[in-house]
PDB file of N, CA and C in Angstrom:
ATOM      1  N   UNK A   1       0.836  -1.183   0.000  1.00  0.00           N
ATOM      2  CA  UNK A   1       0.000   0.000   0.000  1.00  0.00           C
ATOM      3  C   UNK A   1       0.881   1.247   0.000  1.00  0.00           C
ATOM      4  N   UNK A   2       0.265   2.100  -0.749  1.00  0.00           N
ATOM      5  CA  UNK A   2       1.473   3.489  -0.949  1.00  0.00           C
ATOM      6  C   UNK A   2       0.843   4.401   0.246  1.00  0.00           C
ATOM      7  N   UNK A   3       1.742   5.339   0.500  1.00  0.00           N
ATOM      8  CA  UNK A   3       1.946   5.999   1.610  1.00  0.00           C
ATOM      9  C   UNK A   3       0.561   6.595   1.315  1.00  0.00           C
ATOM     10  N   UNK A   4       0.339   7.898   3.070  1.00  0.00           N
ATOM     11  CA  UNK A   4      -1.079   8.154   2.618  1.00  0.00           C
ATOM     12  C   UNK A   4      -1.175   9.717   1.707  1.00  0.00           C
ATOM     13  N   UNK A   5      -1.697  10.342   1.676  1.00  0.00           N
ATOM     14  CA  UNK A   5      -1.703  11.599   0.998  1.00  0.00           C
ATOM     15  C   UNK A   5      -2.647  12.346   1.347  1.00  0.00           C
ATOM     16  N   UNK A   6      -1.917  13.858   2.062  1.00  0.00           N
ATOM     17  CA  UNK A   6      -2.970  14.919   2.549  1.00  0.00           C
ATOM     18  C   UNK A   6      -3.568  15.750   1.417  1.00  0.00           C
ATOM     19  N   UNK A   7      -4.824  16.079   1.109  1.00  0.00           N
ATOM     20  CA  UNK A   7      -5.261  17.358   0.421  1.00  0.00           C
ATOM     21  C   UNK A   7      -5.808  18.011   0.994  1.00  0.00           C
ATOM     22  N   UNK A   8      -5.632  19.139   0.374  1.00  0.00           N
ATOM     23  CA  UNK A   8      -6.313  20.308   0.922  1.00  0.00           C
ATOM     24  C   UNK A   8      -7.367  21.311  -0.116  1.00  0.00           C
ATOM     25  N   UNK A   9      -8.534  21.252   0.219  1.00  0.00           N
ATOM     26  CA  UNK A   9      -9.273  21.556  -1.286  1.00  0.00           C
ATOM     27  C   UNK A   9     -10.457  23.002  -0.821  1.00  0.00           C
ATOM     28  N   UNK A  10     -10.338  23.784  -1.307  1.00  0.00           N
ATOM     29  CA  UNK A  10     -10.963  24.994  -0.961  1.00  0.00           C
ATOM     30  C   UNK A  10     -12.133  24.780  -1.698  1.00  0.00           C
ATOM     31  N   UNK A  11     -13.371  24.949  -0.774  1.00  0.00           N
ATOM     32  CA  UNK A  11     -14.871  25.008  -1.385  1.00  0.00           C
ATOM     33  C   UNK A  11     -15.691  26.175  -0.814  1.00  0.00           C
ATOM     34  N   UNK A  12     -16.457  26.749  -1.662  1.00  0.00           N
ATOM     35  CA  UNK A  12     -17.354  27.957  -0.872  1.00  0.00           C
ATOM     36  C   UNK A  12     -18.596  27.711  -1.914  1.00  0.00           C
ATOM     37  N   UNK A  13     -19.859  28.420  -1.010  1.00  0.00           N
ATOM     38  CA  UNK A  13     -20.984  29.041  -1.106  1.00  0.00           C
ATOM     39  C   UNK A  13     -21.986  27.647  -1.177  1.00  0.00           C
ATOM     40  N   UNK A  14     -22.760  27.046  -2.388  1.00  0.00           N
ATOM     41  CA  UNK A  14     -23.422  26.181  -2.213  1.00  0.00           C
ATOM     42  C   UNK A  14     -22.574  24.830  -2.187  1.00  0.00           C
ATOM     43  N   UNK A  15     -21.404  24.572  -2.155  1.00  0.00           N
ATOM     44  CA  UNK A  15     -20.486  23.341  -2.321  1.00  0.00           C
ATOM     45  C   UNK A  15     -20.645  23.211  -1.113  1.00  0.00           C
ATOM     46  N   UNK A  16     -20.385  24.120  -0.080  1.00  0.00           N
ATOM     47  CA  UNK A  16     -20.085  24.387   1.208  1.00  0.00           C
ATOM     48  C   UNK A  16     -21.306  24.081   2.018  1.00  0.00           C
ATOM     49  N   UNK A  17     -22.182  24.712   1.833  1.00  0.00           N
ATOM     50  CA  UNK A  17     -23.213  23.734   2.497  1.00  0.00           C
ATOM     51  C   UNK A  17     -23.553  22.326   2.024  1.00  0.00           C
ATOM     52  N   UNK A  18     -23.956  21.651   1.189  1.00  0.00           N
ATOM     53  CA  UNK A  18     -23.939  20.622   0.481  1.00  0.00           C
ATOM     54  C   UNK A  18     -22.985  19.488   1.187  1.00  0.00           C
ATOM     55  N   UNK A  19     -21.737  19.720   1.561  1.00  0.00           N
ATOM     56  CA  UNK A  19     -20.747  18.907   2.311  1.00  0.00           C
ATOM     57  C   UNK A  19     -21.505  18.753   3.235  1.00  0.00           C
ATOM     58  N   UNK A  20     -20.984  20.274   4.222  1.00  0.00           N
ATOM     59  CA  UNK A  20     -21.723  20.277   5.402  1.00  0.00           C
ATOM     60  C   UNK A  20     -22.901  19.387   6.012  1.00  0.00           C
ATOM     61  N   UNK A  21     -23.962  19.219   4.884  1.00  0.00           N
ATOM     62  CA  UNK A  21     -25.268  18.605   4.955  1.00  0.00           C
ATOM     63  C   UNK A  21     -24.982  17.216   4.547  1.00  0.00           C
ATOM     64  N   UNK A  22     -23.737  17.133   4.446  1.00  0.00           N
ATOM     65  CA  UNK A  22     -23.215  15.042   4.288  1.00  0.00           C
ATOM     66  C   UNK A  22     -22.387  14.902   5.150  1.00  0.00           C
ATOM     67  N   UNK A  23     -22.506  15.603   5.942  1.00  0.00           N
ATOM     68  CA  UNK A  23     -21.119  15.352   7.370  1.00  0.00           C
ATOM     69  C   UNK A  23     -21.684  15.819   8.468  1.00  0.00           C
ATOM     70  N   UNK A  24     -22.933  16.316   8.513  1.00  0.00           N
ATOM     71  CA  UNK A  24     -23.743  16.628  10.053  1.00  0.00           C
ATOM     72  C   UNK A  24     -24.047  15.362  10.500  1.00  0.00           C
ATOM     73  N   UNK A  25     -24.641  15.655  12.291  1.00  0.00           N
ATOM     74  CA  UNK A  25     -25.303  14.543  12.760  1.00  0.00           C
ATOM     75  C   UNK A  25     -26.689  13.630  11.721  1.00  0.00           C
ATOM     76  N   UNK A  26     -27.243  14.640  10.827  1.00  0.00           N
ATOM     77  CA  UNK A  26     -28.068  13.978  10.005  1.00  0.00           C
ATOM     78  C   UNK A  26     -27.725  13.683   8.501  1.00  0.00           C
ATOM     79  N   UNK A  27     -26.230  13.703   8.467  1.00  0.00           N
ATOM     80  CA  UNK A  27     -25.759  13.493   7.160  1.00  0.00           C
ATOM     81  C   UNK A  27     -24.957  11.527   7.248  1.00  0.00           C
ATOM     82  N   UNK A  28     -24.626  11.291   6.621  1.00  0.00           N
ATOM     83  CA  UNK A  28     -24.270  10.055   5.511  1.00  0.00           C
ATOM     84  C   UNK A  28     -22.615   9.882   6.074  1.00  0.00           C
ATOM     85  N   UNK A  29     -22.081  10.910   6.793  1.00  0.00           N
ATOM     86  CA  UNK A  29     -20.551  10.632   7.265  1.00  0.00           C
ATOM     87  C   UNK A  29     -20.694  11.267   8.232  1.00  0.00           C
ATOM     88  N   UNK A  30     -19.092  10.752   8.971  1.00  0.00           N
ATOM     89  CA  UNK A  30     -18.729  11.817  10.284  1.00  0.00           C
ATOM     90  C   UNK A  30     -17.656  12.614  10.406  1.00  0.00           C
ATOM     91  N   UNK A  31     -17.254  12.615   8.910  1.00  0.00           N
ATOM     92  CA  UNK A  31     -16.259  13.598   9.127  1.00  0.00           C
ATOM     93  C   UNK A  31     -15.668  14.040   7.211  1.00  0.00           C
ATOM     94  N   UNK A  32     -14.911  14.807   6.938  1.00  0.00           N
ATOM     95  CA  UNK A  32     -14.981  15.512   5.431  1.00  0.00           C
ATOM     96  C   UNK A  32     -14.386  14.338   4.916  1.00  0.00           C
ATOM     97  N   UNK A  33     -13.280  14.159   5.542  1.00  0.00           N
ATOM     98  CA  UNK A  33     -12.441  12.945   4.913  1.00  0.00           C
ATOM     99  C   UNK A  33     -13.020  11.682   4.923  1.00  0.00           C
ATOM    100  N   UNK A  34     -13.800  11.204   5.742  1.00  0.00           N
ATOM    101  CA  UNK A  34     -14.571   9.891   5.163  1.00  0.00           C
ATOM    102  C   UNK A  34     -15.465  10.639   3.993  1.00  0.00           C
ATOM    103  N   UNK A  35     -16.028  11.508   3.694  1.00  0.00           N
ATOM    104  CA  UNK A  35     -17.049  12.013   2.640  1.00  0.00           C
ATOM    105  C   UNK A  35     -16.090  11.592   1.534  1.00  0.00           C
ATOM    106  N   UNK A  36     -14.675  12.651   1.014  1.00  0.00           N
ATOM    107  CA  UNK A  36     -13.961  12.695   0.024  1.00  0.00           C
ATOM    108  C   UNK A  36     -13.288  10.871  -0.216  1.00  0.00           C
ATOM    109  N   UNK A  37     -13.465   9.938   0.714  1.00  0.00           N
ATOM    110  CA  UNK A  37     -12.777   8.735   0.598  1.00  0.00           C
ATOM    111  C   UNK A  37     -13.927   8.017  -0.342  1.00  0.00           C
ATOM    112  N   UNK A  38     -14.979   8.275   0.297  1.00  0.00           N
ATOM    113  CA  UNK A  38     -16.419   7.784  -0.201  1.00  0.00           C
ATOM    114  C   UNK A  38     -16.382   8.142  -1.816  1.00  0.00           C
ATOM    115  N   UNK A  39     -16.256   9.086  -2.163  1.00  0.00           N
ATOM    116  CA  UNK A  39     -16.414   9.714  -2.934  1.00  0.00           C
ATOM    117  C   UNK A  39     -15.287   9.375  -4.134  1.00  0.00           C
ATOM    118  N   UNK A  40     -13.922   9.424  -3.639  1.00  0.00           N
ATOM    119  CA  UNK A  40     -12.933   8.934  -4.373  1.00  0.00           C
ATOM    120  C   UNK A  40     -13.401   7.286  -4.883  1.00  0.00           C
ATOM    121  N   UNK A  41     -13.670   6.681  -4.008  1.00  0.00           N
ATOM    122  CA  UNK A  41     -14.044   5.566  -4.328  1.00  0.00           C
ATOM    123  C   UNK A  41     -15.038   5.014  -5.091  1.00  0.00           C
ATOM    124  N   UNK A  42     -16.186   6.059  -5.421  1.00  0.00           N
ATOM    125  CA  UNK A  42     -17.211   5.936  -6.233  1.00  0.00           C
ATOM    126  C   UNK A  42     -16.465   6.428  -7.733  1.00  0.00           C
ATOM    127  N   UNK A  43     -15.886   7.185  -7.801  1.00  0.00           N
ATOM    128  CA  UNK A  43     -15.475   7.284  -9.175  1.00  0.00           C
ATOM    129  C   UNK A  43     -14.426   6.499  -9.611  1.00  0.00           C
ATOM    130  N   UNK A  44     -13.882   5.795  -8.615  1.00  0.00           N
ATOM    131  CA  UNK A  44     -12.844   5.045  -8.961  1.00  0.00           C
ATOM    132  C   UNK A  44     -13.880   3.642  -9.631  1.00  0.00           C
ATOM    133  N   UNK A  45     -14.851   3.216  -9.185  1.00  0.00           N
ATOM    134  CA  UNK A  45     -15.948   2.361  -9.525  1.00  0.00           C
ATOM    135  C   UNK A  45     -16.631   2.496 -10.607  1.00  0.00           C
ATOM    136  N   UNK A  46     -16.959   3.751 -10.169  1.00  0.00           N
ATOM    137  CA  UNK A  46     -17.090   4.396 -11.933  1.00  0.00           C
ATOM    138  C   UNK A  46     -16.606   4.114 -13.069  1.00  0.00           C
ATOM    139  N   UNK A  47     -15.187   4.537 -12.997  1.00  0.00           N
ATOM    140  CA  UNK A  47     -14.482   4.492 -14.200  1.00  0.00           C
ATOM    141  C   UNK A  47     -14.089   2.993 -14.394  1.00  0.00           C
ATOM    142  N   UNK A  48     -13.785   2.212 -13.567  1.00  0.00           N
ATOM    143  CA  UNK A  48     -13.956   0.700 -13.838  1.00  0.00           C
ATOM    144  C   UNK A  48     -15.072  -0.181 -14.575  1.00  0.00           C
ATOM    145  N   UNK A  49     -15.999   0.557 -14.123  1.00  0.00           N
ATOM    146  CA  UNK A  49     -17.378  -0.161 -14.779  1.00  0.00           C
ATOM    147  C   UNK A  49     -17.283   0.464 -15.888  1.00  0.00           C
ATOM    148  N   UNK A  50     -17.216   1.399 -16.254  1.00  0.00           N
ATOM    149  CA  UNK A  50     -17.079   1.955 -18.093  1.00  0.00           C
ATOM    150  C   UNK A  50     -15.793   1.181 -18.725  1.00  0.00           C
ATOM    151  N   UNK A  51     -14.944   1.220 -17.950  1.00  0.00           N
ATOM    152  CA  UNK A  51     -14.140   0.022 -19.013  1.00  0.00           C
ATOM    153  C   UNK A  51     -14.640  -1.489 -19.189  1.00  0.00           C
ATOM    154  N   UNK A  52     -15.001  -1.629 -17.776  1.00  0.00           N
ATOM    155  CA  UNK A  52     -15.604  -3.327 -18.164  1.00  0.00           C
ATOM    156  C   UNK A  52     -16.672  -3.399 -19.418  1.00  0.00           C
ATOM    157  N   UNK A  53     -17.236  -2.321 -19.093  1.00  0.00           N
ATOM    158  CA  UNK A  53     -18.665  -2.245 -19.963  1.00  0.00           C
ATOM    159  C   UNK A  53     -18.272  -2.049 -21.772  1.00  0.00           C
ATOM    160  N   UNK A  54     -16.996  -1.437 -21.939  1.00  0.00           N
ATOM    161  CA  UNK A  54     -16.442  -1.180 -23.502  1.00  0.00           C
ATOM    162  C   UNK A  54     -15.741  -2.588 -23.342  1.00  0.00           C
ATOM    163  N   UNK A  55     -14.856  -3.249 -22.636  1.00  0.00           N
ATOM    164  CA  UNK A  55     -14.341  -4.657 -22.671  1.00  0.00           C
ATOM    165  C   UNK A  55     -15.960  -5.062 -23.038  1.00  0.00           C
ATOM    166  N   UNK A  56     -17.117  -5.394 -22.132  1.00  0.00           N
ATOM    167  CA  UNK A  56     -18.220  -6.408 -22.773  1.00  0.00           C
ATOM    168  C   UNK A  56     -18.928  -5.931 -24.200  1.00  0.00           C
ATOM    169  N   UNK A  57     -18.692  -4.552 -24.772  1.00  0.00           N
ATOM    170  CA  UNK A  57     -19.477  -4.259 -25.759  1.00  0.00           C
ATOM    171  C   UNK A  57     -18.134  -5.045 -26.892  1.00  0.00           C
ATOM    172  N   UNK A  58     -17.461  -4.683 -27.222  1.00  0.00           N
ATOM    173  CA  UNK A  58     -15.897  -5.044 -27.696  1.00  0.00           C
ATOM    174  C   UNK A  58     -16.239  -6.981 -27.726  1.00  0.00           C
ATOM    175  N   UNK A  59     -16.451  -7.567 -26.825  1.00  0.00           N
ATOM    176  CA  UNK A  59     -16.601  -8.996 -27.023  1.00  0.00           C
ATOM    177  C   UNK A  59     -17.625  -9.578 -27.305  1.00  0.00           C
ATOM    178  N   UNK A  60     -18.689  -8.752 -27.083  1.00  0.00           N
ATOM    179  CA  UNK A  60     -20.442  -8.621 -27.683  1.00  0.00           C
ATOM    180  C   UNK A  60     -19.784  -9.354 -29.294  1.00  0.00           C
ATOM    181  N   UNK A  61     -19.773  -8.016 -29.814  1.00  0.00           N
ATOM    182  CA  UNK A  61     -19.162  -7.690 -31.503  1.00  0.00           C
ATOM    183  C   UNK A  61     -18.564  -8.565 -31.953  1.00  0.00           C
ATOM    184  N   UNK A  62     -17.643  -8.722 -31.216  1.00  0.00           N
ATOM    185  CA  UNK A  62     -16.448 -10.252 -32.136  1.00  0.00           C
ATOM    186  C   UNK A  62     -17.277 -11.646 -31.769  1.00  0.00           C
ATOM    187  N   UNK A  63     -17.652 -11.996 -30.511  1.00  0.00           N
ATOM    188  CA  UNK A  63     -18.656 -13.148 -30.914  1.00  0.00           C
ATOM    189  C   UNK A  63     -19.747 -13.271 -31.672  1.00  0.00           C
ATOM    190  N   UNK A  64     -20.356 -11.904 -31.882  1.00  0.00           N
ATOM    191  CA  UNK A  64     -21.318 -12.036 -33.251  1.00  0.00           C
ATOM    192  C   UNK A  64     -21.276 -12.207 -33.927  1.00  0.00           C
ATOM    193  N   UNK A  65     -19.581 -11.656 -34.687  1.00  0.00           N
ATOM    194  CA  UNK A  65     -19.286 -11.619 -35.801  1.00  0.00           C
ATOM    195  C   UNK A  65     -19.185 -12.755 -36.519  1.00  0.00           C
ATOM    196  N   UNK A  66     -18.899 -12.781 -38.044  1.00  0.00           N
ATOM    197  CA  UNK A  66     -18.780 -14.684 -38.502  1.00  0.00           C
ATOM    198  C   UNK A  66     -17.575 -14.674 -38.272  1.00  0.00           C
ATOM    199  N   UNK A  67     -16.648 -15.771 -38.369  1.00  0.00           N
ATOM    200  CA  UNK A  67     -15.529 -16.366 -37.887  1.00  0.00           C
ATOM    201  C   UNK A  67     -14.449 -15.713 -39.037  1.00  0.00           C
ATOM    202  N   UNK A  68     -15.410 -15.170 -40.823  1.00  0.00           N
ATOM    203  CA  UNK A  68     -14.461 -15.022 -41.390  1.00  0.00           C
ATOM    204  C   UNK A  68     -13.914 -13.318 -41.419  1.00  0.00           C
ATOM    205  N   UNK A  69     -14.295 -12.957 -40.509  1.00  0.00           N
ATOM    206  CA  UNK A  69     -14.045 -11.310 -40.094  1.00  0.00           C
ATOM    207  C   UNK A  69     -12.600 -11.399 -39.165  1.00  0.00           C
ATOM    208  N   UNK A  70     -12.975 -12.657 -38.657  1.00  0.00           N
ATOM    209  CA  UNK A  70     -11.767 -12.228 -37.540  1.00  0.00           C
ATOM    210  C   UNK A  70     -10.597 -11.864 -38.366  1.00  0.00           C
ATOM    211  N   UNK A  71      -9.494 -11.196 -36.922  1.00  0.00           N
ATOM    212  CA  UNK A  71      -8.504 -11.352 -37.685  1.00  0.00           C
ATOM    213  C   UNK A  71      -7.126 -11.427 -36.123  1.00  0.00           C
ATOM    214  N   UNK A  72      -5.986 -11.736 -36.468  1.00  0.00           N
ATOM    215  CA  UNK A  72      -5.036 -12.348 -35.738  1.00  0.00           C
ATOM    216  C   UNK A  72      -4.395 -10.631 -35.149  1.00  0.00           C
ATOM    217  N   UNK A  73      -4.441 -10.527 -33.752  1.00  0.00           N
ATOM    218  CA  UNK A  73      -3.614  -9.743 -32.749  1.00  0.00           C
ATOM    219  C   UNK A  73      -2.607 -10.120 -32.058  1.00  0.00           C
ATOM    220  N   UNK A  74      -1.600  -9.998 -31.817  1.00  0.00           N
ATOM    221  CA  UNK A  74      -0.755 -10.198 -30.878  1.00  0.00           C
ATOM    222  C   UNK A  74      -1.511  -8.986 -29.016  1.00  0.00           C
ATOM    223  N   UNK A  75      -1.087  -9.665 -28.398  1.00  0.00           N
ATOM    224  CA  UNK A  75      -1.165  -9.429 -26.925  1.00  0.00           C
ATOM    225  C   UNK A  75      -0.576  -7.627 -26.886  1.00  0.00           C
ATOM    226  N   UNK A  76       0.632  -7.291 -27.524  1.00  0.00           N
ATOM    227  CA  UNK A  76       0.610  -6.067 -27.552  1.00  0.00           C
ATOM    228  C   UNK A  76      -0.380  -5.466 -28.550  1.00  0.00           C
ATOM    229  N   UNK A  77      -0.553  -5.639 -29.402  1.00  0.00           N
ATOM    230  CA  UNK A  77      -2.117  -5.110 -29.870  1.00  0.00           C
ATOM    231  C   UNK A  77      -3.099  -4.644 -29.016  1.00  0.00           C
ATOM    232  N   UNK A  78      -3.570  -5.644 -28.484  1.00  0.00           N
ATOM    233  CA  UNK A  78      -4.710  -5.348 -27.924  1.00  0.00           C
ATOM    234  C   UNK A  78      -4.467  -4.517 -26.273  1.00  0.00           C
ATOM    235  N   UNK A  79      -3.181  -4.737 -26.322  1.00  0.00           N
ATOM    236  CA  UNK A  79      -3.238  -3.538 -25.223  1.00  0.00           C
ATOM    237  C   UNK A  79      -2.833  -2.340 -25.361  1.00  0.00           C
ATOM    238  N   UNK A  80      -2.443  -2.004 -26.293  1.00  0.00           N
ATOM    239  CA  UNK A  80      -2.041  -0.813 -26.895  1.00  0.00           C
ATOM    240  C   UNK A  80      -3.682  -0.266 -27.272  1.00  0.00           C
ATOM    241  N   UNK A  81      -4.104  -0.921 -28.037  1.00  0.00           N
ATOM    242  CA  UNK A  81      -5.927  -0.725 -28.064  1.00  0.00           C
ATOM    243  C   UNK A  81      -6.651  -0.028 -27.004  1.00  0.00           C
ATOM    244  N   UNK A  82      -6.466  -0.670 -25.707  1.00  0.00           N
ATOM    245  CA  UNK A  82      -7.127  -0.639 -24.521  1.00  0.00           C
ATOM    246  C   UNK A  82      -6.643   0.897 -23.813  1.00  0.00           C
ATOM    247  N   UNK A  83      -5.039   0.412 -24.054  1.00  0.00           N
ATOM    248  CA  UNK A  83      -4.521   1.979 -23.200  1.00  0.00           C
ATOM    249  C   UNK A  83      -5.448   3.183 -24.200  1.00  0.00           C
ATOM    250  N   UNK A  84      -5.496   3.680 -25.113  1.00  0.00           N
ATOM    251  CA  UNK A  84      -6.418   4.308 -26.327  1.00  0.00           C
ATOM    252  C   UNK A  84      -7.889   4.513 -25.856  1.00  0.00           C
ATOM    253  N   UNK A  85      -8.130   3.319 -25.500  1.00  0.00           N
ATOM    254  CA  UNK A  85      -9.809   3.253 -24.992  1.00  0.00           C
ATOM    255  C   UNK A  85     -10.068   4.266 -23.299  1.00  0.00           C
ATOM    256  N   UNK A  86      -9.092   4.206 -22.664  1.00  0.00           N
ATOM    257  CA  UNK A  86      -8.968   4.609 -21.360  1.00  0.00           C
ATOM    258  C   UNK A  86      -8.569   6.317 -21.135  1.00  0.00           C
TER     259      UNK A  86
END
């Protein structure tokens, strides 16, 4: 695990309440930094599921396809592809 990392992120006017109202006694956390961890972590989920989801559309296509479409990749191919897709 890599070391941890402080930020420091300036928010005002309606951002500012909006937190506030996810980190009170009647909010969803107990403190900013569990909010922003929460939060990091949802987009990190995010962006995983959009790649899985272009990986399943991507293998949709080639199993549909007829057999005489295919055509031969090497392993760097297709990751050179992928880095492109991301």
């Amino acid at each position: 695990m890599r070391n941890a990392m402080t930020l420091n992120v300036r928010i005002n006017g309606s951002l500012t309440d909006f937190v506030t109202g996810n980190i009170s006694d009647d909010g969803d956390y107990d403190n900013v930094s569990e909010y922003i961890r929460d939060l990091v972590r949802q987009d990190k989920a995010r962006k995983e599921a959009l790649l899985f989801s272009h990986l399943k559309a991507e293998l949709s296509l080639v199993f549909n396809s007829p057999s005489s479409e295919y055509s031969t990749l090497s392993a760097a191919d297709v990751i050179a592809r992928n880095k492109q897709m991301s």
